[in-house]
N, C-alpha and C. Protein backbone atom coordinates (compact mmCIF):
# COMPACT_ATOMS: atom_id res chain seq x y z
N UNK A 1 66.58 128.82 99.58
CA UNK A 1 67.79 128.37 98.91
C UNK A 1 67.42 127.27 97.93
N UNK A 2 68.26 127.13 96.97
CA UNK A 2 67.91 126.18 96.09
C UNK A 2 68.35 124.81 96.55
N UNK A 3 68.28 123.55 95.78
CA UNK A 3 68.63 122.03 95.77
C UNK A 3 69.61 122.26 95.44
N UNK A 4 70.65 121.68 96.24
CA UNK A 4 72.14 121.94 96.08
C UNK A 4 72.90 121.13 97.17
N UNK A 5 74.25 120.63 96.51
CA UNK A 5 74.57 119.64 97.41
C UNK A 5 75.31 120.63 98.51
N UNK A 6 74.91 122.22 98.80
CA UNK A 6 75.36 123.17 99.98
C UNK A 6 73.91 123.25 100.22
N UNK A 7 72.47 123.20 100.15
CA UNK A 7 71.95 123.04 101.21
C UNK A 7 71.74 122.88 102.56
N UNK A 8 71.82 123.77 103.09
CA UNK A 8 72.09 123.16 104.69
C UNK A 8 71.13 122.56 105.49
N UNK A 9 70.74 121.42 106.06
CA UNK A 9 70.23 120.55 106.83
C UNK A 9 70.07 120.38 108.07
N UNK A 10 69.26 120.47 108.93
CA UNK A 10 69.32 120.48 110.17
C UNK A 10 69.40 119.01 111.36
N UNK A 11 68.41 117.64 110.49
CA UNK A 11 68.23 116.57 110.86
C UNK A 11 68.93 115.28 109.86
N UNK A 12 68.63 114.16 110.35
CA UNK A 12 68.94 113.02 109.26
C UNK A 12 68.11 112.76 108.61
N UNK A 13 66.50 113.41 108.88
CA UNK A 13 65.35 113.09 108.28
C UNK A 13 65.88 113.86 107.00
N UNK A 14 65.63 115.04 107.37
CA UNK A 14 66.16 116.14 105.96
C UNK A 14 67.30 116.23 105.16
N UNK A 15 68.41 115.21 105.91
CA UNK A 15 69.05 114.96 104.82
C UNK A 15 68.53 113.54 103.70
N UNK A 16 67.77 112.69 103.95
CA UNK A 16 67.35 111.78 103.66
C UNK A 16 66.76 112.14 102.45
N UNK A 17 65.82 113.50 102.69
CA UNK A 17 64.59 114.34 101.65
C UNK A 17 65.65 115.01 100.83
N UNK A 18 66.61 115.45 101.25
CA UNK A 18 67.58 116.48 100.27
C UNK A 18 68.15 115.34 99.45
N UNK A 19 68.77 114.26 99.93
CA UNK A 19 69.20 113.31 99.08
C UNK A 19 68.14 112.87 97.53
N UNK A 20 67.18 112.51 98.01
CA UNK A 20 66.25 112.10 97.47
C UNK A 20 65.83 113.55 96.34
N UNK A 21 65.53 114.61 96.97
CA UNK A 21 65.56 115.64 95.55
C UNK A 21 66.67 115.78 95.02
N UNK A 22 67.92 115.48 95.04
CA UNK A 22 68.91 115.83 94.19
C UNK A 22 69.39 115.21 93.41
N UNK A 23 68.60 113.61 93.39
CA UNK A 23 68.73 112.36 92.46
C UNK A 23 67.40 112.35 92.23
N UNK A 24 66.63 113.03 92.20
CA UNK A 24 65.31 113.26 90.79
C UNK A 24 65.27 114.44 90.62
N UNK A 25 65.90 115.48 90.65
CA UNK A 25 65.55 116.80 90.50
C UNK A 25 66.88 117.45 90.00
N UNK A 26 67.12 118.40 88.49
CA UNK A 26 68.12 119.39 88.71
C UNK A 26 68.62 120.03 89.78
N UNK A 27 70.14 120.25 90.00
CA UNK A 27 70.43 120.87 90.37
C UNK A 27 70.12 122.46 90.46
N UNK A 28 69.62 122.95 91.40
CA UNK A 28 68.98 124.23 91.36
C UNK A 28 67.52 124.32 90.69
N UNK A 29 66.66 123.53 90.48
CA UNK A 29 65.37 123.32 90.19
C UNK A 29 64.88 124.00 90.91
N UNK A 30 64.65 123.52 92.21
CA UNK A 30 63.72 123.90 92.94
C UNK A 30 64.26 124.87 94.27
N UNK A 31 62.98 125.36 94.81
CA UNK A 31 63.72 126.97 95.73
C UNK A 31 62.94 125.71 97.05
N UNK A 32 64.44 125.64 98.71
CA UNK A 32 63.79 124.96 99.06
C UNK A 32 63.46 125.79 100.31
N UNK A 33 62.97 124.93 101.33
CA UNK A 33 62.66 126.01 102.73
C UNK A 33 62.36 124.44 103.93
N UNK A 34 62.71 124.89 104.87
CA UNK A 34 63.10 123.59 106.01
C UNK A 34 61.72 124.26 106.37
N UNK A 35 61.03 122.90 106.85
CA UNK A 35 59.22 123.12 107.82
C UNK A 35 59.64 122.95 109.20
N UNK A 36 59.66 121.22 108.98
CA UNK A 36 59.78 120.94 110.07
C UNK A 36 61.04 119.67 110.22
N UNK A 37 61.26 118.94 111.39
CA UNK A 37 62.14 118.07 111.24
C UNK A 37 62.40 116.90 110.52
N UNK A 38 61.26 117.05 109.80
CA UNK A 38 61.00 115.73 109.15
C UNK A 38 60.39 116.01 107.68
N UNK A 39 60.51 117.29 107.02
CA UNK A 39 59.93 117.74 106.23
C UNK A 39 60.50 118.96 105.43
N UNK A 40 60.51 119.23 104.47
CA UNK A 40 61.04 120.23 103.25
C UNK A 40 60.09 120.78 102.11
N UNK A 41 59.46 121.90 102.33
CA UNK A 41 58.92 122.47 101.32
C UNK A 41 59.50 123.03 100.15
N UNK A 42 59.15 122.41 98.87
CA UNK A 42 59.93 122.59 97.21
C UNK A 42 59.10 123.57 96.40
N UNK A 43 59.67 124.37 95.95
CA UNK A 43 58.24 125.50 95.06
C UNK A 43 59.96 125.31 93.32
N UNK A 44 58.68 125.18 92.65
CA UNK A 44 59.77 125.41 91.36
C UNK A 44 59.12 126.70 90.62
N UNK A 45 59.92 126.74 89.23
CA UNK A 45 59.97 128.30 88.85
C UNK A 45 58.63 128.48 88.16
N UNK A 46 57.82 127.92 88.05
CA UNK A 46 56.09 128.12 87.97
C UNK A 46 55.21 128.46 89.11
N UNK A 47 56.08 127.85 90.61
CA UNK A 47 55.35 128.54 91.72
C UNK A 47 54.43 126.91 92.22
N UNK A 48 54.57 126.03 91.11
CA UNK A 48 54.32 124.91 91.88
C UNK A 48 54.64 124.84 93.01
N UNK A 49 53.86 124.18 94.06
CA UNK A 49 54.64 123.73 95.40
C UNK A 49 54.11 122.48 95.93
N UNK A 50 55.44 121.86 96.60
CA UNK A 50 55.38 120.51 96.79
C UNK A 50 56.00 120.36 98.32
N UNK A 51 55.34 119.31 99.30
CA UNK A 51 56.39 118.91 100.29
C UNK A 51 56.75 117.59 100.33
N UNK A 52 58.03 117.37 100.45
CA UNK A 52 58.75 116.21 100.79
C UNK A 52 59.05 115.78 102.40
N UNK A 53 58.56 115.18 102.73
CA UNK A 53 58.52 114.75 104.40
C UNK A 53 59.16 112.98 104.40
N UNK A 54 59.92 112.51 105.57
CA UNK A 54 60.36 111.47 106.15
C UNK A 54 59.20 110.62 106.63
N UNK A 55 58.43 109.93 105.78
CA UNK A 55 57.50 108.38 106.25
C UNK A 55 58.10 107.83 107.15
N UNK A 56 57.84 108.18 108.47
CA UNK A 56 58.44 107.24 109.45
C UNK A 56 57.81 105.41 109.39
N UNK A 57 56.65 105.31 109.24
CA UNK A 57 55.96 104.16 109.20
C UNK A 57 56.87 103.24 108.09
N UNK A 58 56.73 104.17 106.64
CA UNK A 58 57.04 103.66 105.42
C UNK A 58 58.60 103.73 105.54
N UNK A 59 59.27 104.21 106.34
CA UNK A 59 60.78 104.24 106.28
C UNK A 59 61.29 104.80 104.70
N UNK A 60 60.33 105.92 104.57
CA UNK A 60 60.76 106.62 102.94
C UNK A 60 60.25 107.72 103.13
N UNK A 61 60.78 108.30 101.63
CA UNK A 61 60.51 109.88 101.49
C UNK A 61 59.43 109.53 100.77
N UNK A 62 58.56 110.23 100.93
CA UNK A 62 57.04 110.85 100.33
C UNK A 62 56.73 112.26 100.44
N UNK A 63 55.72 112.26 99.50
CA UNK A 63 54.99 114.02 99.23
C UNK A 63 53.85 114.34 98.80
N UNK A 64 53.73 115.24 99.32
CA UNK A 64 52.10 115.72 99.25
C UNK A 64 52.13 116.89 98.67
N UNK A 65 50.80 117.48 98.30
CA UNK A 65 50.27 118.95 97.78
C UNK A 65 50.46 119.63 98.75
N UNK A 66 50.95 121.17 98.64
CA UNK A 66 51.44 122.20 99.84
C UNK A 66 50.22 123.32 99.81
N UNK A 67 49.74 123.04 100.54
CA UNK A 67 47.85 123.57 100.80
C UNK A 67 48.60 125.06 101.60
């Protein structure tokens, strides 16, 4: 599903990450997919892919390369 404020969410972590892509990212940019509870994999329309995960330490959203 895409970035969209109907995204559906399973945790507060992932809403935290959905928040956070939808105030830097178009609406419908990116195609998303739930990992894990604390984490959201982003692929945009080049096939880039990115994950956004909940820094528990850092109390923030961060992201890494999707290996």
């Amino acid at each position: 599903m895409t970035n969209s404020r109907y995204f559906k969410v399973e945790t507060v972590e992932q809403f935290k990450i959905l928040k956070y892509i939808n105030i830097n990212f178009r609406d419908n940019a990116l195609e998303l997919e739930l990992l894990q509870d604390n984490a959201i994999k982003a692929t945009d329309k080049n096939g880039e892919t990115i994950v956004f995960y909940y820094d528990y330490d850092a109390q923030k959203v961060s992201s890494q390369d999707y290996i």
